[in-house]
PDB file of N, CA and C in Angstrom:
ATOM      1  N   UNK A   1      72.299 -20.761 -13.909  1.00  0.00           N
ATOM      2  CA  UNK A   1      73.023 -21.320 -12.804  1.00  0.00           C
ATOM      3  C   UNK A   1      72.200 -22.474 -12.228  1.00  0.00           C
ATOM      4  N   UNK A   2      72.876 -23.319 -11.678  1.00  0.00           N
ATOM      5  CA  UNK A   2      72.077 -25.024 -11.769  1.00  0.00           C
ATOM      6  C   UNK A   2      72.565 -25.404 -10.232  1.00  0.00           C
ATOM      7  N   UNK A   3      71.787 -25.479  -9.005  1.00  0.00           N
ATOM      8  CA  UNK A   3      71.873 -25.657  -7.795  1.00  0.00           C
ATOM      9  C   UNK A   3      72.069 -27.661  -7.572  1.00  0.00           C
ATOM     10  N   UNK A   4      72.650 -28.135  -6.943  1.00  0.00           N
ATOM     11  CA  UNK A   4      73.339 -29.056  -6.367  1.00  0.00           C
ATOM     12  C   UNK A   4      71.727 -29.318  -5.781  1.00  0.00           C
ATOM     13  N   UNK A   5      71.399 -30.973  -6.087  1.00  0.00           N
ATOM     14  CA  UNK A   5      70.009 -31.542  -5.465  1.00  0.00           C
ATOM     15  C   UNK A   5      70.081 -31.771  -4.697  1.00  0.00           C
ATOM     16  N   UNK A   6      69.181 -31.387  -3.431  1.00  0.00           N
ATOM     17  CA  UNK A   6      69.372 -31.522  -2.107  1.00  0.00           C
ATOM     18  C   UNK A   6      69.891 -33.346  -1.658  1.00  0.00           C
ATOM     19  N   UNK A   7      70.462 -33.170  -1.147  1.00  0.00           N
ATOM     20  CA  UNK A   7      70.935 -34.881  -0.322  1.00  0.00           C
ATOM     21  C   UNK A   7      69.178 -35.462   0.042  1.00  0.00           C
ATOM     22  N   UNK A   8      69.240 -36.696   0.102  1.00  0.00           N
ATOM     23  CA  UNK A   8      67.957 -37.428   0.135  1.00  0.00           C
ATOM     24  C   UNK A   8      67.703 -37.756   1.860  1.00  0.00           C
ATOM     25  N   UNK A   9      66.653 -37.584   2.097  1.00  0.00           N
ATOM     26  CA  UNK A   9      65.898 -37.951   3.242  1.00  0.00           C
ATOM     27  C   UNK A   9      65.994 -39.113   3.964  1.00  0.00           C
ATOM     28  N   UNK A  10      65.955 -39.349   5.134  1.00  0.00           N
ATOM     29  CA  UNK A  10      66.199 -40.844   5.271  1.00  0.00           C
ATOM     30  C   UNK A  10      64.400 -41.260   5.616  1.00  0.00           C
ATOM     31  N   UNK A  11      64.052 -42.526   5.296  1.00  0.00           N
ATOM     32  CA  UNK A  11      62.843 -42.493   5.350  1.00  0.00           C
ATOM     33  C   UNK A  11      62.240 -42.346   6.439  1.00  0.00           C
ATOM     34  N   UNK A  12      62.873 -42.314   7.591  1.00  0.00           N
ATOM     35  CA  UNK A  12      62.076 -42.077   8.793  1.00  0.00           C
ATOM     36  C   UNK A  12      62.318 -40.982   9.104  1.00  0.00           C
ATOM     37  N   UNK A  13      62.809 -39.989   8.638  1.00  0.00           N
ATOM     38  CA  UNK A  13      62.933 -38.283   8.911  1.00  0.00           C
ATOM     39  C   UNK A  13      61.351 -37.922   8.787  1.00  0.00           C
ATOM     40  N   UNK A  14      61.138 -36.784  10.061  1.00  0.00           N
ATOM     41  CA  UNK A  14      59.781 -35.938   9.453  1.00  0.00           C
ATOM     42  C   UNK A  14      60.467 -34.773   9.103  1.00  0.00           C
ATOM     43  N   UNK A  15      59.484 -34.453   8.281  1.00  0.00           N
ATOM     44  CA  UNK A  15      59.897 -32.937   7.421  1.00  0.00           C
ATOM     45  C   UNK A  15      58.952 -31.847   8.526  1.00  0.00           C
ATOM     46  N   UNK A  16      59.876 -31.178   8.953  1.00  0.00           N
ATOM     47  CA  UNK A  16      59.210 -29.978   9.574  1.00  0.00           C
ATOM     48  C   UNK A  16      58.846 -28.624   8.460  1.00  0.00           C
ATOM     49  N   UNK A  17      57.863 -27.940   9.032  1.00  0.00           N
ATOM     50  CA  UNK A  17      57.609 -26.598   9.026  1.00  0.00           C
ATOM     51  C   UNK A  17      58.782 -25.417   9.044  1.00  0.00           C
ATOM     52  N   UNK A  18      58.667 -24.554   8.340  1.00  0.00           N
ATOM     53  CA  UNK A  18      59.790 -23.295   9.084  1.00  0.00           C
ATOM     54  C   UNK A  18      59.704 -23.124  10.738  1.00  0.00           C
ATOM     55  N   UNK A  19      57.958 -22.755  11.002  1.00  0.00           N
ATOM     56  CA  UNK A  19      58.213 -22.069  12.189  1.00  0.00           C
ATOM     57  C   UNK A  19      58.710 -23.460  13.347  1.00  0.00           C
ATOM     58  N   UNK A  20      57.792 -24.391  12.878  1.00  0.00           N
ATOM     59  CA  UNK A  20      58.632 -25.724  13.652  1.00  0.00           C
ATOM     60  C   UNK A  20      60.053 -26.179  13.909  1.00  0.00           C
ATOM     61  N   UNK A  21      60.730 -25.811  12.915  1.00  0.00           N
ATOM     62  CA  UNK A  21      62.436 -26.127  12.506  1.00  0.00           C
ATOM     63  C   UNK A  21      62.821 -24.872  13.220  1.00  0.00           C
ATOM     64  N   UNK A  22      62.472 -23.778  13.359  1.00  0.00           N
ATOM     65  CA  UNK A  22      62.607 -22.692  14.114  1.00  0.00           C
ATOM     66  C   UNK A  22      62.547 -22.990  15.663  1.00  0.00           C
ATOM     67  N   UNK A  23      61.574 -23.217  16.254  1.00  0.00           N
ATOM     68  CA  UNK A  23      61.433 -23.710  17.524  1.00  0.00           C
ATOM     69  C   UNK A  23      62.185 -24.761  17.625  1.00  0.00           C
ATOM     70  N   UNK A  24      62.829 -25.828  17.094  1.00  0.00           N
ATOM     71  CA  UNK A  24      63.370 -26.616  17.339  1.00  0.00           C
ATOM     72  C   UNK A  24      64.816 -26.023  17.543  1.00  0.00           C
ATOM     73  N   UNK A  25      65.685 -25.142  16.810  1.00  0.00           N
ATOM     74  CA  UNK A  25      66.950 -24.675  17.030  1.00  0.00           C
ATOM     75  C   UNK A  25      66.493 -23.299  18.136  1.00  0.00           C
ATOM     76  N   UNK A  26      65.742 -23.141  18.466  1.00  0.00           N
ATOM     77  CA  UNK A  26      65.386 -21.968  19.824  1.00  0.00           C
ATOM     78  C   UNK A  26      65.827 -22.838  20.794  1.00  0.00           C
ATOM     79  N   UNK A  27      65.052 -23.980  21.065  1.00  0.00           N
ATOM     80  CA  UNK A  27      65.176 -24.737  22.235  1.00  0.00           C
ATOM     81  C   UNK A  27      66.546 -25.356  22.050  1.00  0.00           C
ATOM     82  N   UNK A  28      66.885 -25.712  21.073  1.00  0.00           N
ATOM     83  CA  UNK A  28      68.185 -26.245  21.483  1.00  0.00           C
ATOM     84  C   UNK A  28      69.537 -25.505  21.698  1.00  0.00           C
ATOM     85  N   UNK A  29      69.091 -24.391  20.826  1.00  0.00           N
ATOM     86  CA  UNK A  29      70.241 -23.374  21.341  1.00  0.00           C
ATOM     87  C   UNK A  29      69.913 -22.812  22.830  1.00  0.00           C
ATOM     88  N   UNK A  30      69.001 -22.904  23.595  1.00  0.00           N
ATOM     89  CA  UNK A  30      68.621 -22.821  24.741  1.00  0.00           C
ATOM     90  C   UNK A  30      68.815 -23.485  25.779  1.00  0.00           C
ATOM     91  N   UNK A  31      68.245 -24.757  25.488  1.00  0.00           N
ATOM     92  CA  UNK A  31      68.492 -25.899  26.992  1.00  0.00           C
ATOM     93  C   UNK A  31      69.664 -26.638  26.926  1.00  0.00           C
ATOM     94  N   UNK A  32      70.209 -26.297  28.053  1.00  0.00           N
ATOM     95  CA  UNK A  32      71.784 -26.561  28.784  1.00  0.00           C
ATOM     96  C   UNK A  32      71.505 -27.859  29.128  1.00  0.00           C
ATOM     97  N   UNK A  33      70.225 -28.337  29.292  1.00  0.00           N
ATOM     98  CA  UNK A  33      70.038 -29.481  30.507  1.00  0.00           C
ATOM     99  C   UNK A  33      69.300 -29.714  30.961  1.00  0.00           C
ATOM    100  N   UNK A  34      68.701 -28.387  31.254  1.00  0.00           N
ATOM    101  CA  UNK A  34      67.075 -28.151  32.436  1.00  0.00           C
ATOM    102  C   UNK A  34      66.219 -27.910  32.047  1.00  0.00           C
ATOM    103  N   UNK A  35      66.112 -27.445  30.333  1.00  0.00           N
ATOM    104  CA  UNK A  35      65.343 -27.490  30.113  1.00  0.00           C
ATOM    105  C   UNK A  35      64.830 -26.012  29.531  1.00  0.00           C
ATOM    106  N   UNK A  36      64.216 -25.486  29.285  1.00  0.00           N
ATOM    107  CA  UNK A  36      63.453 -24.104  28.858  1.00  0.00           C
ATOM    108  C   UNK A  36      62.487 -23.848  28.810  1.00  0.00           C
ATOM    109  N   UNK A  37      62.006 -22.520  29.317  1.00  0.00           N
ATOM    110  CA  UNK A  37      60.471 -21.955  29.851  1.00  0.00           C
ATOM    111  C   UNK A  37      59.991 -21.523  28.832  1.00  0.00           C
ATOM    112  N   UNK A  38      58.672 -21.407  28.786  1.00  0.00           N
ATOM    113  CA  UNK A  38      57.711 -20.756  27.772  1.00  0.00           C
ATOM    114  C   UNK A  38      56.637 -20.204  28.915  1.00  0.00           C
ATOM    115  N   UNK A  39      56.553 -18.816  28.504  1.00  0.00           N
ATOM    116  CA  UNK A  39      55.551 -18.465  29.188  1.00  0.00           C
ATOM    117  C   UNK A  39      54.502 -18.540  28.273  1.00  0.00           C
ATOM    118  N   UNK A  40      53.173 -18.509  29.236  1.00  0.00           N
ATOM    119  CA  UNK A  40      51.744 -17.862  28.285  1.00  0.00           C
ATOM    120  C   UNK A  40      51.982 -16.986  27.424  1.00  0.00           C
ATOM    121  N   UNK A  41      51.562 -17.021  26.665  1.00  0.00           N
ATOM    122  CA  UNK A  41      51.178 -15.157  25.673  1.00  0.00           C
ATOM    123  C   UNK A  41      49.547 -15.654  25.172  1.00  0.00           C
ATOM    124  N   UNK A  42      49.314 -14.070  24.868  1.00  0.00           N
ATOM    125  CA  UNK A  42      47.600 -14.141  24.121  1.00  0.00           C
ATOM    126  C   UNK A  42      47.540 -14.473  23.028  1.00  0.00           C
ATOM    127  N   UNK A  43      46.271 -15.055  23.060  1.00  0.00           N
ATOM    128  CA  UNK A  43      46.196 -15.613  21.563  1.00  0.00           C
ATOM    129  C   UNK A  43      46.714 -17.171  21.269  1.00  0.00           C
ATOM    130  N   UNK A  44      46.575 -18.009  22.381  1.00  0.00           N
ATOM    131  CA  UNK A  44      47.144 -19.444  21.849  1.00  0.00           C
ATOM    132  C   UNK A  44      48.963 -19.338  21.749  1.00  0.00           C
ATOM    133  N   UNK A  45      49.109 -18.382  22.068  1.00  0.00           N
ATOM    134  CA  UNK A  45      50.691 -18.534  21.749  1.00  0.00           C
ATOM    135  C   UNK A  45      51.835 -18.549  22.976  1.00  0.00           C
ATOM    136  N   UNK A  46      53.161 -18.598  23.198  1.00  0.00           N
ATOM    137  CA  UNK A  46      53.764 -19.022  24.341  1.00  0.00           C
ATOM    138  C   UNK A  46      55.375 -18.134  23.857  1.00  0.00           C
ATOM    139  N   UNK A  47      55.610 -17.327  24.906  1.00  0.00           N
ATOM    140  CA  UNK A  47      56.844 -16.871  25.078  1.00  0.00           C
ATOM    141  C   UNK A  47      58.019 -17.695  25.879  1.00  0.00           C
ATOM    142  N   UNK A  48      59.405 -17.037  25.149  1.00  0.00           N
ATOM    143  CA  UNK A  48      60.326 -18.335  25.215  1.00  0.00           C
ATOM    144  C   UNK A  48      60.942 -17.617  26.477  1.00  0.00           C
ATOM    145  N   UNK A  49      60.808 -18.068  27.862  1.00  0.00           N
ATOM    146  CA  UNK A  49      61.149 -16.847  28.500  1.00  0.00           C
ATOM    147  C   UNK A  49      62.291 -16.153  28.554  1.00  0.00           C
ATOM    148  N   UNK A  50      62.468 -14.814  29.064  1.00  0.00           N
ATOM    149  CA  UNK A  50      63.897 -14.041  29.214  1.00  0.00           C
ATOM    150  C   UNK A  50      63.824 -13.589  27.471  1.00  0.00           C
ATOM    151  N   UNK A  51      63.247 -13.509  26.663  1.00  0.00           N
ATOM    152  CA  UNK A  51      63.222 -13.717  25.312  1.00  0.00           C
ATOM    153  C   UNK A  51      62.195 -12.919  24.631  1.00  0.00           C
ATOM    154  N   UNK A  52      62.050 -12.339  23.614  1.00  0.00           N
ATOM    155  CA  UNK A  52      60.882 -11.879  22.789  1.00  0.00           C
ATOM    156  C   UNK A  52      60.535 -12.930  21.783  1.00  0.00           C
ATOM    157  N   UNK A  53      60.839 -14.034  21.849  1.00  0.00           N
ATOM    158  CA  UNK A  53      60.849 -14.812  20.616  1.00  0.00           C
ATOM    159  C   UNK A  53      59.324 -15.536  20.772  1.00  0.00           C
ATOM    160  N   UNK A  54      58.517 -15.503  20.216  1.00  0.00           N
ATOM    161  CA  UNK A  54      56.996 -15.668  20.563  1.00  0.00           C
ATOM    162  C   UNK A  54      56.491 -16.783  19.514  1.00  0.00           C
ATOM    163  N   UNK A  55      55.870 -17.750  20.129  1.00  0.00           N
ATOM    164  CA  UNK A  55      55.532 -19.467  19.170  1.00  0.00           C
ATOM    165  C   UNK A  55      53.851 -19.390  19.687  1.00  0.00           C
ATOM    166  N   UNK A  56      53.536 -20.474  18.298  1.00  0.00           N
ATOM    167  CA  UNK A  56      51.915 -20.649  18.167  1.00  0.00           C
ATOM    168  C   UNK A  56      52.146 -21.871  19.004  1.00  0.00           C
ATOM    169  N   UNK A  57      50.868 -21.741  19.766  1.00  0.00           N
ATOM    170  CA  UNK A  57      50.453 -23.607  20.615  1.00  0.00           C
ATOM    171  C   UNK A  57      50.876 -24.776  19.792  1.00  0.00           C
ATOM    172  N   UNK A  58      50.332 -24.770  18.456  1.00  0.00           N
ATOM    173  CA  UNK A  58      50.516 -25.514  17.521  1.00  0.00           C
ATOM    174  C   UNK A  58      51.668 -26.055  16.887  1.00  0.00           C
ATOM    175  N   UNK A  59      52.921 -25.082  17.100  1.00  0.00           N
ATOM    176  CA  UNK A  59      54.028 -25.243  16.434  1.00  0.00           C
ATOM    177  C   UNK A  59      54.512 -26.234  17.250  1.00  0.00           C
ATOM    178  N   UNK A  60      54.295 -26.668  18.720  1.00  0.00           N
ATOM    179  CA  UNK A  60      54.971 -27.593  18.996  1.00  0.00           C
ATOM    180  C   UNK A  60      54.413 -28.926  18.616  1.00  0.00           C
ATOM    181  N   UNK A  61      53.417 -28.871  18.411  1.00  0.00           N
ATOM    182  CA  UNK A  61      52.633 -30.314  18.199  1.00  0.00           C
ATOM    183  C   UNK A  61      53.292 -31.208  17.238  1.00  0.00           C
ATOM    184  N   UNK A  62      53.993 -30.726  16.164  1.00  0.00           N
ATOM    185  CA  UNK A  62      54.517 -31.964  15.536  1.00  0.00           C
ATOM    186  C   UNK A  62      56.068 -31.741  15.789  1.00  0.00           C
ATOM    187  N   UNK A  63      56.257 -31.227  16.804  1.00  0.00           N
ATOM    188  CA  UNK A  63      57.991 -31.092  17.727  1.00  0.00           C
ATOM    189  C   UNK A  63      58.197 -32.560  18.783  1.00  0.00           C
ATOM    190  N   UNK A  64      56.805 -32.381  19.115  1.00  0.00           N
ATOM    191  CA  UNK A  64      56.582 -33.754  20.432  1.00  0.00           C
ATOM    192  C   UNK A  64      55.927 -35.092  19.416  1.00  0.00           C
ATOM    193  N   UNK A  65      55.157 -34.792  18.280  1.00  0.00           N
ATOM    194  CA  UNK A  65      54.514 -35.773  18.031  1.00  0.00           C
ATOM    195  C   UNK A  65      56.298 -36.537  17.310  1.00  0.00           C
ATOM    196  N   UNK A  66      57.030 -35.796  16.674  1.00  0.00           N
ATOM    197  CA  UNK A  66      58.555 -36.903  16.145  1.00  0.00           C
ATOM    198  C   UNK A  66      59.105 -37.432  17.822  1.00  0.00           C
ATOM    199  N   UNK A  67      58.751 -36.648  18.657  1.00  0.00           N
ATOM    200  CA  UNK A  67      59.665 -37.282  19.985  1.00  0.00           C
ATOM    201  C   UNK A  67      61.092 -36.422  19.621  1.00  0.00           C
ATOM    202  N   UNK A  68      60.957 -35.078  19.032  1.00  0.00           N
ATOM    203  CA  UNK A  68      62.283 -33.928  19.283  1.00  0.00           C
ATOM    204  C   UNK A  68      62.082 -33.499  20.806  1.00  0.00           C
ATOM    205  N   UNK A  69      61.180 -32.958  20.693  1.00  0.00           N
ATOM    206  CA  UNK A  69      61.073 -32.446  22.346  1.00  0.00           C
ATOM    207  C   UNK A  69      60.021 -33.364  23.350  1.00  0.00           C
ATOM    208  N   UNK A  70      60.579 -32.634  24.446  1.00  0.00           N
ATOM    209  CA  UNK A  70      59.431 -33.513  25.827  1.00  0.00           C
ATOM    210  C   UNK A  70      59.241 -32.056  26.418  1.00  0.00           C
ATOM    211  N   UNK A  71      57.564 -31.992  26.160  1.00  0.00           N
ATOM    212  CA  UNK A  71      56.599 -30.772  27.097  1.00  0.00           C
ATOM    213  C   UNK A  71      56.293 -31.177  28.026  1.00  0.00           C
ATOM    214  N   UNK A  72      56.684 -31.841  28.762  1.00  0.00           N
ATOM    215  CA  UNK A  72      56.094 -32.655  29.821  1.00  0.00           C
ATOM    216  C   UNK A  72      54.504 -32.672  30.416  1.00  0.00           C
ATOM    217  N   UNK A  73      54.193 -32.095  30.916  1.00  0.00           N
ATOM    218  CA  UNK A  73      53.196 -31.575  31.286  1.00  0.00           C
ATOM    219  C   UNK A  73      52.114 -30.689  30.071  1.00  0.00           C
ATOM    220  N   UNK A  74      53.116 -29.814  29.152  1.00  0.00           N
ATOM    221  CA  UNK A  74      52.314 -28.692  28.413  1.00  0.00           C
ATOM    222  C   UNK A  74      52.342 -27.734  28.799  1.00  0.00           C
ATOM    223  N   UNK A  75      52.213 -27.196  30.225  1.00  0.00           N
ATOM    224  CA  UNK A  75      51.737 -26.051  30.587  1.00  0.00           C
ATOM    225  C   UNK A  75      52.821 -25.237  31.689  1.00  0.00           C
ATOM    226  N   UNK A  76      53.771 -26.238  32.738  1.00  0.00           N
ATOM    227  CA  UNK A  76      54.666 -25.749  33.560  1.00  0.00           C
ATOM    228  C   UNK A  76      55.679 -26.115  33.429  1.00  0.00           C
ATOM    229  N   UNK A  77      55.651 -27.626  32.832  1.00  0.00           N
ATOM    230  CA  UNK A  77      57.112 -27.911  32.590  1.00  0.00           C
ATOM    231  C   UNK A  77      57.860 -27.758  32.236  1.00  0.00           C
ATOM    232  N   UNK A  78      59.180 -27.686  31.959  1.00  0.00           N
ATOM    233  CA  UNK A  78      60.232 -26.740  30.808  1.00  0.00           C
ATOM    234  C   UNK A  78      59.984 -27.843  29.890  1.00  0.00           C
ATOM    235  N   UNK A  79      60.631 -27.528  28.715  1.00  0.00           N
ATOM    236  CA  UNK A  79      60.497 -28.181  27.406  1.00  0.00           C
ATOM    237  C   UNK A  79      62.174 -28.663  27.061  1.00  0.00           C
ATOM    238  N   UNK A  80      62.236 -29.741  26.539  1.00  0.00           N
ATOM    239  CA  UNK A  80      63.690 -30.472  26.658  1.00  0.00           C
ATOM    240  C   UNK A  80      63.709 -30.836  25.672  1.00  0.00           C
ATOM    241  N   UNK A  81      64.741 -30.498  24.885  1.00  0.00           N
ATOM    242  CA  UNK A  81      65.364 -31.172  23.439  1.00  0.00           C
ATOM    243  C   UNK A  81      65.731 -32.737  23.838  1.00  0.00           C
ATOM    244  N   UNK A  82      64.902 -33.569  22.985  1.00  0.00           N
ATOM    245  CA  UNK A  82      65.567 -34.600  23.193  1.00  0.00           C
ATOM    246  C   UNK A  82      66.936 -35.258  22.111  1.00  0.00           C
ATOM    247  N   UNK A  83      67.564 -36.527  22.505  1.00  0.00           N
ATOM    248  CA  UNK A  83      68.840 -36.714  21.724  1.00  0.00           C
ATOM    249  C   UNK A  83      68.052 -36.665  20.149  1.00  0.00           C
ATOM    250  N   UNK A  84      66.876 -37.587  20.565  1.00  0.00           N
ATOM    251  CA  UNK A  84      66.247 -37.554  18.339  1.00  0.00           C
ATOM    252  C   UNK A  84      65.946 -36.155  18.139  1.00  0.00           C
ATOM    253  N   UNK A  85      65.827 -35.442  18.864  1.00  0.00           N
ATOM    254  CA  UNK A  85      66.157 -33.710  18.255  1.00  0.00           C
ATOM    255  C   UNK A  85      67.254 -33.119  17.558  1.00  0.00           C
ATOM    256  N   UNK A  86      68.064 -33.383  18.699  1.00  0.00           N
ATOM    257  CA  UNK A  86      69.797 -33.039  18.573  1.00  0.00           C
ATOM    258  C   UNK A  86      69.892 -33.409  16.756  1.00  0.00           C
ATOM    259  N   UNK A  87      69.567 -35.100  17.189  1.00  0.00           N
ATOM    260  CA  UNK A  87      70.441 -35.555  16.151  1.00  0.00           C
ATOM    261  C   UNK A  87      70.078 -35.327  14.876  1.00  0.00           C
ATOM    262  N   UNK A  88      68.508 -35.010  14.941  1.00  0.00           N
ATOM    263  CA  UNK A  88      67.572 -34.545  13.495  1.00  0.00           C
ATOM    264  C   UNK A  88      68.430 -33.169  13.050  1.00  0.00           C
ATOM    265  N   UNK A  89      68.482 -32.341  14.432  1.00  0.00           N
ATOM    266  CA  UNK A  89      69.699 -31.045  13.536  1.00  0.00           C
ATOM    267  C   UNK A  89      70.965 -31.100  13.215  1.00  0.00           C
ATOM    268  N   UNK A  90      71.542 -32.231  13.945  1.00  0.00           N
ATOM    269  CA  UNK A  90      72.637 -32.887  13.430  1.00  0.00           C
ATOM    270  C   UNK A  90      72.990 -32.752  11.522  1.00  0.00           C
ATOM    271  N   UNK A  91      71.788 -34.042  11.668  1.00  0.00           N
ATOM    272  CA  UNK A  91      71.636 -34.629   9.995  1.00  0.00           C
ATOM    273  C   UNK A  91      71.064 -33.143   8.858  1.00  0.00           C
ATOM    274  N   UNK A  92      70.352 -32.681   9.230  1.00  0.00           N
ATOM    275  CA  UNK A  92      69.560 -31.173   8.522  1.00  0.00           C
ATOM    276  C   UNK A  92      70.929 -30.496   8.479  1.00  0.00           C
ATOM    277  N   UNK A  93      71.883 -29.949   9.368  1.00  0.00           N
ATOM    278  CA  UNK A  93      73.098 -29.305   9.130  1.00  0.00           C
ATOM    279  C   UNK A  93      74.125 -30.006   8.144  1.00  0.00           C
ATOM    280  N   UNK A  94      74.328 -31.443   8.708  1.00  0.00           N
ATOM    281  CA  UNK A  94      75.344 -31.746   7.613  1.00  0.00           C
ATOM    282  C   UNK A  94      74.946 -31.860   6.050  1.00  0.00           C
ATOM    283  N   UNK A  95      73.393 -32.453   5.948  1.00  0.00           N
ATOM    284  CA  UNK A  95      73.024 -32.321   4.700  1.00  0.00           C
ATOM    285  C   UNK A  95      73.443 -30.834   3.953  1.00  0.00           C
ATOM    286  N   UNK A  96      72.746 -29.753   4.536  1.00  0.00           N
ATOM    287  CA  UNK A  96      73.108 -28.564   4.273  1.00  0.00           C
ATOM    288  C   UNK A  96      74.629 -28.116   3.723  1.00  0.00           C
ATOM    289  N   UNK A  97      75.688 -28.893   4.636  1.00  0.00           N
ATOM    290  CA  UNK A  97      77.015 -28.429   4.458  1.00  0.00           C
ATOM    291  C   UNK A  97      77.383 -29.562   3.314  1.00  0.00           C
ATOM    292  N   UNK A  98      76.679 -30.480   2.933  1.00  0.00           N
ATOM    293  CA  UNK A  98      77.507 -31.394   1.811  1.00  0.00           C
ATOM    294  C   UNK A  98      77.018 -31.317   0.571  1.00  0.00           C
TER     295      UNK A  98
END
């Protein structure tokens, strides 16, 4: 059985991580608008609040370094999908569906 080659990249796409591409559809299935909390957790890591869903410090770093999300601060601010987020899952879904 012979799988269909994935649709091609556009050259300015970054290629995420699982757990990165993960955090990226958390938060966006999350923030309405205002944004979304992460609490502390031990160990370098941050809870999504109201949530058990638990992320490494690290996983966001190349979330903010494409400009998907704004941490504002890092530490209190909520975290905001931005539109080049949206639209990166936009393009990742339709590729998927074509």
């Amino acid at each position: 059985m012979t799988q269909p080659a994935p649709a091609p990249r556009a050259a300015n796409e970054t290629t995420l991580e699982p757990a990165a591409l993960r955090l990226l559809r958390e938060i966006a299935r999350a923030d309405t608008g205002q944004g979304v909390v992460f609490v502390s957790a031990p160990c370098g890591r941050w809870r999504l609040d109201g949530t058990a869903y638990v992320v490494a410090d690290r996983t966001f770093y190349p979330l903010d370094d494409a400009g998907y999300v704004d941490v504002g601060n890092g530490r209190t601010d909520p975290v905001r999908i931005t539109h080049a987020g949206r639209a990166h899952l936009v393009a990742l879904d339709a590729r998927a569906v074509a």
